[in-house]
C-alpha atoms as a PDB file:
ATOM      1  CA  UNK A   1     -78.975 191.760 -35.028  1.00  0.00           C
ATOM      2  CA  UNK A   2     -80.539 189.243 -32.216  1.00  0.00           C
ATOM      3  CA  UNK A   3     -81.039 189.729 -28.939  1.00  0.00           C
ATOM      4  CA  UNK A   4     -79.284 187.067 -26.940  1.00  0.00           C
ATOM      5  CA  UNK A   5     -81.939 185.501 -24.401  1.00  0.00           C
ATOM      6  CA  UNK A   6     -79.100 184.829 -21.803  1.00  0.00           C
ATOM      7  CA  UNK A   7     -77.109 188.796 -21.968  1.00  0.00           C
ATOM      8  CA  UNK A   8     -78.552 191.660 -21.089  1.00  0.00           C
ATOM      9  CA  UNK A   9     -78.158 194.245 -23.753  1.00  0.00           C
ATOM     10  CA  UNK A  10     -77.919 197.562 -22.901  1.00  0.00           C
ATOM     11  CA  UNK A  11     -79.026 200.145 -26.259  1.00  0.00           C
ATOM     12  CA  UNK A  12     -77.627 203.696 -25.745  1.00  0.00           C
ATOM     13  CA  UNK A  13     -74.973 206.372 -26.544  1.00  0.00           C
ATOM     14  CA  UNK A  14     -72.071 208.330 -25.150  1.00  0.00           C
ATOM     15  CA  UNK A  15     -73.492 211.844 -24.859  1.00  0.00           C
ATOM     16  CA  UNK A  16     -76.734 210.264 -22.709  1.00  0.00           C
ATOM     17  CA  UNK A  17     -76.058 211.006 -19.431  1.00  0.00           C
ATOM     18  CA  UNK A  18     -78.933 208.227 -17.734  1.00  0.00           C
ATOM     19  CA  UNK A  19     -76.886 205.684 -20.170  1.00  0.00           C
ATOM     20  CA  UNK A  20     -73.369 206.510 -18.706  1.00  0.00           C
ATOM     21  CA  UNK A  21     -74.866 206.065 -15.244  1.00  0.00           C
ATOM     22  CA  UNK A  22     -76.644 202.961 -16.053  1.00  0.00           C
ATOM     23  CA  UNK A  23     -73.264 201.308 -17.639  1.00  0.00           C
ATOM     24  CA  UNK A  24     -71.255 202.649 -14.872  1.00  0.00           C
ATOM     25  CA  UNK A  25     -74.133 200.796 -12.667  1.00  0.00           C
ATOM     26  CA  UNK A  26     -73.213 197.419 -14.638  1.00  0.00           C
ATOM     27  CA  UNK A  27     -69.737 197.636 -14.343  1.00  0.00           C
ATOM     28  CA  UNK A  28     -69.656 198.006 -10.715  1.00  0.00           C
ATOM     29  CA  UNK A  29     -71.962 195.308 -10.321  1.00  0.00           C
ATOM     30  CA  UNK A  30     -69.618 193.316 -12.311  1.00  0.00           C
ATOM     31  CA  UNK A  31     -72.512 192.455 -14.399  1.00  0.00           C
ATOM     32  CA  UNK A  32     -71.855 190.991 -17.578  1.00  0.00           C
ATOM     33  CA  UNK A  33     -73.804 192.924 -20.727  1.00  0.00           C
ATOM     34  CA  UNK A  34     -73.900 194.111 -24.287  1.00  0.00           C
ATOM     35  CA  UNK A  35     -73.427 197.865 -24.917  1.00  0.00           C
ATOM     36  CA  UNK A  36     -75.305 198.854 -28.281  1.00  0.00           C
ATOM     37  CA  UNK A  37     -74.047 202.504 -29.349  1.00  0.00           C
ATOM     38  CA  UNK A  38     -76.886 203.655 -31.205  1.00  0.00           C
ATOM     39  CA  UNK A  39     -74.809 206.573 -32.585  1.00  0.00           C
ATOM     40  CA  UNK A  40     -72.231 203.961 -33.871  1.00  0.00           C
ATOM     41  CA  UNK A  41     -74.816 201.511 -35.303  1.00  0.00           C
ATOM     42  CA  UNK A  42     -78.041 203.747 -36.516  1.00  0.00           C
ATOM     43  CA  UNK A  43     -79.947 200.638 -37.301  1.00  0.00           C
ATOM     44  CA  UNK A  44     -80.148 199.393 -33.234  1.00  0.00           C
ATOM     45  CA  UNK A  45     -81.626 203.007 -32.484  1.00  0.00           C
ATOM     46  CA  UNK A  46     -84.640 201.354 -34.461  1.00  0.00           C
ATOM     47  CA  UNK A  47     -84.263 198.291 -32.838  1.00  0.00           C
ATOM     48  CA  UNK A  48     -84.719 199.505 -29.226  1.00  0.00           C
ATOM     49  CA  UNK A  49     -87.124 202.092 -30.942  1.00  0.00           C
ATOM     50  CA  UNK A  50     -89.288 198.487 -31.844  1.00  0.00           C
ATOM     51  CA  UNK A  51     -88.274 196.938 -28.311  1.00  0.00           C
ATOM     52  CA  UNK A  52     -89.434 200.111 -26.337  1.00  0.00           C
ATOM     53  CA  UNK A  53     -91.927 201.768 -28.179  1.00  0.00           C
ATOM     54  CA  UNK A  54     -90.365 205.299 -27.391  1.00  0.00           C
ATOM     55  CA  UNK A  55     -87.234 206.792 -28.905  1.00  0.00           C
ATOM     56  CA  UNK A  56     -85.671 207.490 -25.219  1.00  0.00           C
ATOM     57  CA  UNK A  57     -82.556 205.207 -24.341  1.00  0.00           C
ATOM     58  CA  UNK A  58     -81.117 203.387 -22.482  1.00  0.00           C
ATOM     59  CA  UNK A  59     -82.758 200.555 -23.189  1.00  0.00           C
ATOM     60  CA  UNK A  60     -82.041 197.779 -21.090  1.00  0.00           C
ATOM     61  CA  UNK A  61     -83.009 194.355 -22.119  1.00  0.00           C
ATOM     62  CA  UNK A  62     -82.610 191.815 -19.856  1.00  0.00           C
ATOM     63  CA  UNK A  63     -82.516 187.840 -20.087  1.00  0.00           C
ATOM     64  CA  UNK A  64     -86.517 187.114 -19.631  1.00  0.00           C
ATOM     65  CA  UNK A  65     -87.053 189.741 -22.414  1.00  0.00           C
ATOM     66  CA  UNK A  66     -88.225 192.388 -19.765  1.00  0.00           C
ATOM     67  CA  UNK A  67     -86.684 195.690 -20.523  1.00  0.00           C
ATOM     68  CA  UNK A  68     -86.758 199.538 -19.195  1.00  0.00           C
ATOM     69  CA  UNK A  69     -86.286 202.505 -20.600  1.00  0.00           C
ATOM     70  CA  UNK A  70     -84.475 205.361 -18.753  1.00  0.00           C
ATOM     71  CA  UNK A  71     -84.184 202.800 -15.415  1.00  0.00           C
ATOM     72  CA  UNK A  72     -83.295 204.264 -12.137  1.00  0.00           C
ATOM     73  CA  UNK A  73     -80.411 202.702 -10.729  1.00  0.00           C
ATOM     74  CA  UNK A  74     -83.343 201.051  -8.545  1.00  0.00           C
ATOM     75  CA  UNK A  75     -85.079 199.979 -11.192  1.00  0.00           C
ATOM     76  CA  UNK A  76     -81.301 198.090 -12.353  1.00  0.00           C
ATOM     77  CA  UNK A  77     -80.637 196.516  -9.300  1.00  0.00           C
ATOM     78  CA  UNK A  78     -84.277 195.491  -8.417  1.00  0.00           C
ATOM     79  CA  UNK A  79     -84.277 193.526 -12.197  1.00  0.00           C
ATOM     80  CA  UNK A  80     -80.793 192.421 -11.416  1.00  0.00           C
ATOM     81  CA  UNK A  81     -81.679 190.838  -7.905  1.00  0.00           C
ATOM     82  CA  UNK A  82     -85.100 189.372  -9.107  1.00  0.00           C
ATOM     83  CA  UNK A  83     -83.601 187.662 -11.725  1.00  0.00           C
ATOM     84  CA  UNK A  84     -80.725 186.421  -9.802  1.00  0.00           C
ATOM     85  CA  UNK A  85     -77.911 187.757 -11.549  1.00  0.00           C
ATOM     86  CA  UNK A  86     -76.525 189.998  -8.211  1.00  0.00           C
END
């Protein structure tokens, strides 16, 4: 699995309640992503293990390679406004 440089790719799973807010977040933004279910794919709970150095999700990864773990929604739309993309 790659990470695309020009998607933001979102690592998390159903039953996380910060990762249901944060997609939720996207959607109304009508910002376009990739949603990672690390329950349904065990091998990207590594990879945004490796990306994040912690084992919390979500892990958002974002076009310049920046990333956060456990963002506020703050923390989303901040990112998303820097980076031009709201």
């Amino acid at each position: 699995m790659t990470i695309d440089s020009t998607t933001i790719t979102m690592y998390g799973a159903e039953w996380c309640r910060d990762c249901r807010r944060t997609k939720s977040q996207l959607d109304e933004l009508g910002v376009a992503y990739d949603y990672v279910d690390v329950e349904a794919e065990p091998a990207a709970a590594d990879i945004a293990r490796e990306i994040s150095g912690r084992t919390n999700i979500p892990v958002v990864v974002y076009p310049d390679a920046t990333f956060h773990v456990e963002p506020s929604n703050a923390d989303v739309e901040a990112k998303l406004t820097e980076l031009a993309l709201i």
